[in-house]
Protein backbone atom coordinates (compact mmCIF):
# COMPACT_ATOMS: atom_id res chain seq x y z
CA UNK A 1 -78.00 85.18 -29.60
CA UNK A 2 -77.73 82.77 -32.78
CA UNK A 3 -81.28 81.25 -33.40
CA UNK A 4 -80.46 77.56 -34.13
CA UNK A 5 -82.39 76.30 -37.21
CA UNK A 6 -85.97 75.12 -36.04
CA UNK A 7 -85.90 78.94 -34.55
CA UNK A 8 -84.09 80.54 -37.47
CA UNK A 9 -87.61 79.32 -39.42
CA UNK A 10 -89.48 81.54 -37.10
CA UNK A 11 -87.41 84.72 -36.32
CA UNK A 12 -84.23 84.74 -38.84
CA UNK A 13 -80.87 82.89 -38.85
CA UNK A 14 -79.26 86.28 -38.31
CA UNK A 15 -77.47 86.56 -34.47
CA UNK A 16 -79.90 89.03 -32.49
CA UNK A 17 -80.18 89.85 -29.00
CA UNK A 18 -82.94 87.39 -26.84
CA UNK A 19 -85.29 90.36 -26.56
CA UNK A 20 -85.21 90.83 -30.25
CA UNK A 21 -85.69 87.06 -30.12
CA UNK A 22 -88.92 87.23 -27.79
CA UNK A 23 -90.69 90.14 -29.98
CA UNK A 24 -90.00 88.26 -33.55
CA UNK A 25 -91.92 85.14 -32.19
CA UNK A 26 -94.98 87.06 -30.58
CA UNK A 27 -95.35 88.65 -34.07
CA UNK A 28 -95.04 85.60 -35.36
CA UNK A 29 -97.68 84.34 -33.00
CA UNK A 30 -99.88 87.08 -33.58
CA UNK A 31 -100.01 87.62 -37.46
CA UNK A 32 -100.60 83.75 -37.30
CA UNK A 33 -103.46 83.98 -34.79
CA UNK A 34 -101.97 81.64 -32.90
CA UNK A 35 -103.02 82.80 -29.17
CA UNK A 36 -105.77 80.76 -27.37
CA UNK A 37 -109.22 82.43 -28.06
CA UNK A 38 -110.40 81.08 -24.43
CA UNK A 39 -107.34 81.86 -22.43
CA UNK A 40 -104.53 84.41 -23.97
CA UNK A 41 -101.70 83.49 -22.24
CA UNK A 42 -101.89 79.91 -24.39
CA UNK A 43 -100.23 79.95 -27.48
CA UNK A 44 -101.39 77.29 -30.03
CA UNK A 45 -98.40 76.01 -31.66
CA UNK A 46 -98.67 75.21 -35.53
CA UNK A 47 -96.13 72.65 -36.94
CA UNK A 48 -92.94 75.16 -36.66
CA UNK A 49 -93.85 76.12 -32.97
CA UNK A 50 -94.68 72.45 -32.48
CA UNK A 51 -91.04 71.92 -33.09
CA UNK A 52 -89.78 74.43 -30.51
CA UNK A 53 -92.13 73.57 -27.81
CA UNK A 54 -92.32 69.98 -28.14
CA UNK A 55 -95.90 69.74 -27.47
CA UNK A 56 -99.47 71.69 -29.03
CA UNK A 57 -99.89 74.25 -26.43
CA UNK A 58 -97.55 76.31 -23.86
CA UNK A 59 -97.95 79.15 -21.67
CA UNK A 60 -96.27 82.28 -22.74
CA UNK A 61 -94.42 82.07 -19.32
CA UNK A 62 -93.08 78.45 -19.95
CA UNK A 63 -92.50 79.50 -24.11
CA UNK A 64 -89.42 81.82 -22.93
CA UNK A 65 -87.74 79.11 -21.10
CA UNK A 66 -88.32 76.71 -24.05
CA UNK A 67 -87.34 79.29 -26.51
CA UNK A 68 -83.59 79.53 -24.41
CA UNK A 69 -82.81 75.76 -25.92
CA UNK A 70 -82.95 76.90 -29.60
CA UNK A 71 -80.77 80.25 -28.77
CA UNK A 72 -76.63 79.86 -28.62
């Protein structure tokens, strides 16, 4: 998969397959502390996962299928 560029910020511009994909962003999510203290299955999106998700806060069920957009 080809991360477009809004993803490329988070995980690389290099092609790499969507599981690849999925573990570069909850790194990214966790060195950044970005998981809900209250409820971990939240993720708090700063401004580049603001981007992605189009909104502050998405499940990490409904992040995959918002992640698939950026991915060619």
């Amino acid at each position: 998969m080809t991360p477009d560029d809004s993803l490329a910020e988070v995980v690389g511009a290099k092609p790499i397959p969507r599981t690849e994909v999925t573990k570069r962003l909850w790194a990214y999510i966790k060195k950044n502390k970005l998981q809900d203290n209250a409820n971990k299955r939240m993720v708090n999106a700063d401004p580049k996962l603001k981007e992605l998700f189009g909104k502050p806060q998405v499940s990490m069920f409904e992040m995959a299928g918002l992640i698939g957009k950026h991915v060619k």
